[in-house]
C-alpha atoms as a PDB file:
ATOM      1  CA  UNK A   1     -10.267  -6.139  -3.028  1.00  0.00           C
ATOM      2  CA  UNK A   2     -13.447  -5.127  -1.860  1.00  0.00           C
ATOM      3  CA  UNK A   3     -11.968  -4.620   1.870  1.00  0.00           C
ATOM      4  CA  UNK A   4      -8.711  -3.024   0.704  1.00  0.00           C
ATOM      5  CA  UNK A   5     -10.389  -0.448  -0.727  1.00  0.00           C
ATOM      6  CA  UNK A   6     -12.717   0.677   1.228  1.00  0.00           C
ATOM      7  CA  UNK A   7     -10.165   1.514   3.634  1.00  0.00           C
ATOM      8  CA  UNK A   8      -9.010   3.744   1.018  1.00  0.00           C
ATOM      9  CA  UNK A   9     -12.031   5.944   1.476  1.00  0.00           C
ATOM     10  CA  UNK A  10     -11.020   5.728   4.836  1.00  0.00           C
ATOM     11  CA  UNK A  11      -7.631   7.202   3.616  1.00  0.00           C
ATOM     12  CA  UNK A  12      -5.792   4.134   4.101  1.00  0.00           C
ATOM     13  CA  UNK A  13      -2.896   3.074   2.066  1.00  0.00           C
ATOM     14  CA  UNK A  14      -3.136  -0.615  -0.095  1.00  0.00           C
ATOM     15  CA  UNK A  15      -0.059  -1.770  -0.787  1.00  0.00           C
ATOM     16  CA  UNK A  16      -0.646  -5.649  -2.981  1.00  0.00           C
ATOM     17  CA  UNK A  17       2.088  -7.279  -4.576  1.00  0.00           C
ATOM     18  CA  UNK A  18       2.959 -10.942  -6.488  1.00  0.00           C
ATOM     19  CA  UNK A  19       5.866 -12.825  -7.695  1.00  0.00           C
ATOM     20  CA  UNK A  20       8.130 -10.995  -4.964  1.00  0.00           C
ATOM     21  CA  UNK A  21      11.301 -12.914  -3.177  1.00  0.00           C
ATOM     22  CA  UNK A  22      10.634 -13.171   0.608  1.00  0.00           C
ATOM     23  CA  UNK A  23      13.272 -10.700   1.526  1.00  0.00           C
ATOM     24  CA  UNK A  24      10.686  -7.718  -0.789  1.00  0.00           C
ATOM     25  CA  UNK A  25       7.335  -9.710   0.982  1.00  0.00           C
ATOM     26  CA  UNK A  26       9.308  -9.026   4.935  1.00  0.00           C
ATOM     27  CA  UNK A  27       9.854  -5.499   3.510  1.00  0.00           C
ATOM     28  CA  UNK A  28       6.510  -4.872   2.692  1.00  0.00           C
ATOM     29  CA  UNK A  29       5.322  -6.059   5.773  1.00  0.00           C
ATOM     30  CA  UNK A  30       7.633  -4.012   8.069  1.00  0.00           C
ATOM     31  CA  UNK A  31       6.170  -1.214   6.232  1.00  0.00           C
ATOM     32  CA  UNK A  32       3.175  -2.105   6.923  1.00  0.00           C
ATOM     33  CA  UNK A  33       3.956  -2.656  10.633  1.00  0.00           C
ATOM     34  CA  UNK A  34       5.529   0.899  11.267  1.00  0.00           C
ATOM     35  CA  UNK A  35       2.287   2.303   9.776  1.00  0.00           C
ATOM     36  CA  UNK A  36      -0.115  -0.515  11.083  1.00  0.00           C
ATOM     37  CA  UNK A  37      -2.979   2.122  11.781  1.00  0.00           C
ATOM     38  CA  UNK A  38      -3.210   2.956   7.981  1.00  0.00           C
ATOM     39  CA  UNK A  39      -1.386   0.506   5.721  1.00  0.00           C
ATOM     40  CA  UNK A  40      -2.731  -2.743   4.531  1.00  0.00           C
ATOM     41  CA  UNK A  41      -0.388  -5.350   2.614  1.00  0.00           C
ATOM     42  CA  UNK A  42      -1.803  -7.872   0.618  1.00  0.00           C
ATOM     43  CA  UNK A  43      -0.372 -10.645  -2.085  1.00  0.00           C
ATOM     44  CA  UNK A  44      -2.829 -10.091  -5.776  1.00  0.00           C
ATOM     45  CA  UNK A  45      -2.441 -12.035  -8.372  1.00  0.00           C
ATOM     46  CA  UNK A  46      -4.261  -9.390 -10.486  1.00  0.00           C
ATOM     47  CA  UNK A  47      -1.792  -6.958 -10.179  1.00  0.00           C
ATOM     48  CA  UNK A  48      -0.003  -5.993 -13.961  1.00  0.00           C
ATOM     49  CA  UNK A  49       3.013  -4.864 -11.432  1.00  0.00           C
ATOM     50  CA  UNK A  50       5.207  -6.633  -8.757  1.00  0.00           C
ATOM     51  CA  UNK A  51       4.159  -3.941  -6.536  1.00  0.00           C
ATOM     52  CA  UNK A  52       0.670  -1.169  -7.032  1.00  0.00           C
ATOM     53  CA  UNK A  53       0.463   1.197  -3.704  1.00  0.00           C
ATOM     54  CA  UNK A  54      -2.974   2.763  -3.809  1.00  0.00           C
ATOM     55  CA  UNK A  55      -4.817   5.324  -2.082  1.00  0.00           C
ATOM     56  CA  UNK A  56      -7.635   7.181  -2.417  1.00  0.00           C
ATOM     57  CA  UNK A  57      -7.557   8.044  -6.608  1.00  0.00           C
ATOM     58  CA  UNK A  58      -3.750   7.800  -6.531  1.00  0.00           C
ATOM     59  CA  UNK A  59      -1.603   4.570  -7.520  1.00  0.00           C
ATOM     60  CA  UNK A  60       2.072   3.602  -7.809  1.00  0.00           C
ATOM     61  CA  UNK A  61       3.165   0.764  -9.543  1.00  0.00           C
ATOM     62  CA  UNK A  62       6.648  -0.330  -9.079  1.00  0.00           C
ATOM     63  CA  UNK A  63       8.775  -3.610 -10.306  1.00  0.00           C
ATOM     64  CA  UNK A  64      10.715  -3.912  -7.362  1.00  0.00           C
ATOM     65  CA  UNK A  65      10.271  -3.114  -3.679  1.00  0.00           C
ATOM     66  CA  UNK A  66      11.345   0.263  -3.001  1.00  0.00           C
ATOM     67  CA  UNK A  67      11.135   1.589   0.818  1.00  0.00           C
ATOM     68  CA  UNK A  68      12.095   4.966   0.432  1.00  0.00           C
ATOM     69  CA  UNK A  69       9.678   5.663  -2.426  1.00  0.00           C
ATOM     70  CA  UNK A  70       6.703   3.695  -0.695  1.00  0.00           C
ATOM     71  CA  UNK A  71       7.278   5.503   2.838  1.00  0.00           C
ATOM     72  CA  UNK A  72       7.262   9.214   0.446  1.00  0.00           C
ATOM     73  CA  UNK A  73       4.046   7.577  -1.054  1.00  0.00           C
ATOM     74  CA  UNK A  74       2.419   6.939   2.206  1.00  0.00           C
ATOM     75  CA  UNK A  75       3.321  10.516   4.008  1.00  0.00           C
ATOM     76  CA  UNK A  76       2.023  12.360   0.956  1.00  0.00           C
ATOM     77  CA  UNK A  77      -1.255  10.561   0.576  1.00  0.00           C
ATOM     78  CA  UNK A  78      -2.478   9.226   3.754  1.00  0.00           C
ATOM     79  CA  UNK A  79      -5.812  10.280   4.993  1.00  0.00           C
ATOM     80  CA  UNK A  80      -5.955  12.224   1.328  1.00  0.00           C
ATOM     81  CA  UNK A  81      -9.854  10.858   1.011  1.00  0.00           C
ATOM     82  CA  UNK A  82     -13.833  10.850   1.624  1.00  0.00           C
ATOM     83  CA  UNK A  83     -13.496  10.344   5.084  1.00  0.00           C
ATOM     84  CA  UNK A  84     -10.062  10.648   6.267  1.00  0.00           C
ATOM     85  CA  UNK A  85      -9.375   8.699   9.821  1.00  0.00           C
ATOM     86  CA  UNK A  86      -6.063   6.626   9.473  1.00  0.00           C
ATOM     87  CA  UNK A  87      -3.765   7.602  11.964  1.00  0.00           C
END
């Protein structure tokens, strides 16, 4: 946790999920590829969610994987932090 969020100050985005089917972890991590300058995926067993994407003072929580909603997520906060230098 520690790591993830520093790169949040970083403005990074965290996305951390658990008890997700394969097909929702592959998703994830395809979203995390496109974006692989700024997006960190990461299973959490702490999570009260399926699915929390964080960034710097913002978080989403979501029961299922949603792409569309994620990728909005990601091009609205990005870099929206202390010291901004995801690409």
């Amino acid at each position: 946790d520690e790591d993830a969020i520093h790169n949040l100050e970083h403005g990074g985005i965290w996305i951390s999920y658990k008890d997700l089917d394969q097909q929702s972890i592959d998703t994830l991590r395809e979203i995390a590829r496109v974006n692989s300058f700024s997006v960190t995926v990461s299973p959490r067993d702490a999570n009260d969610n399926k699915v929390a994407v964080a960034s710097w003072g913002r978080l989403m929580k979501l029961e299922t994987v949603d792409f569309d909603s994620i990728m909005e997520f990601i091009r609205k906060n990005k870099n929206k932090s202390p010291e901004p230098i995801a690409r």
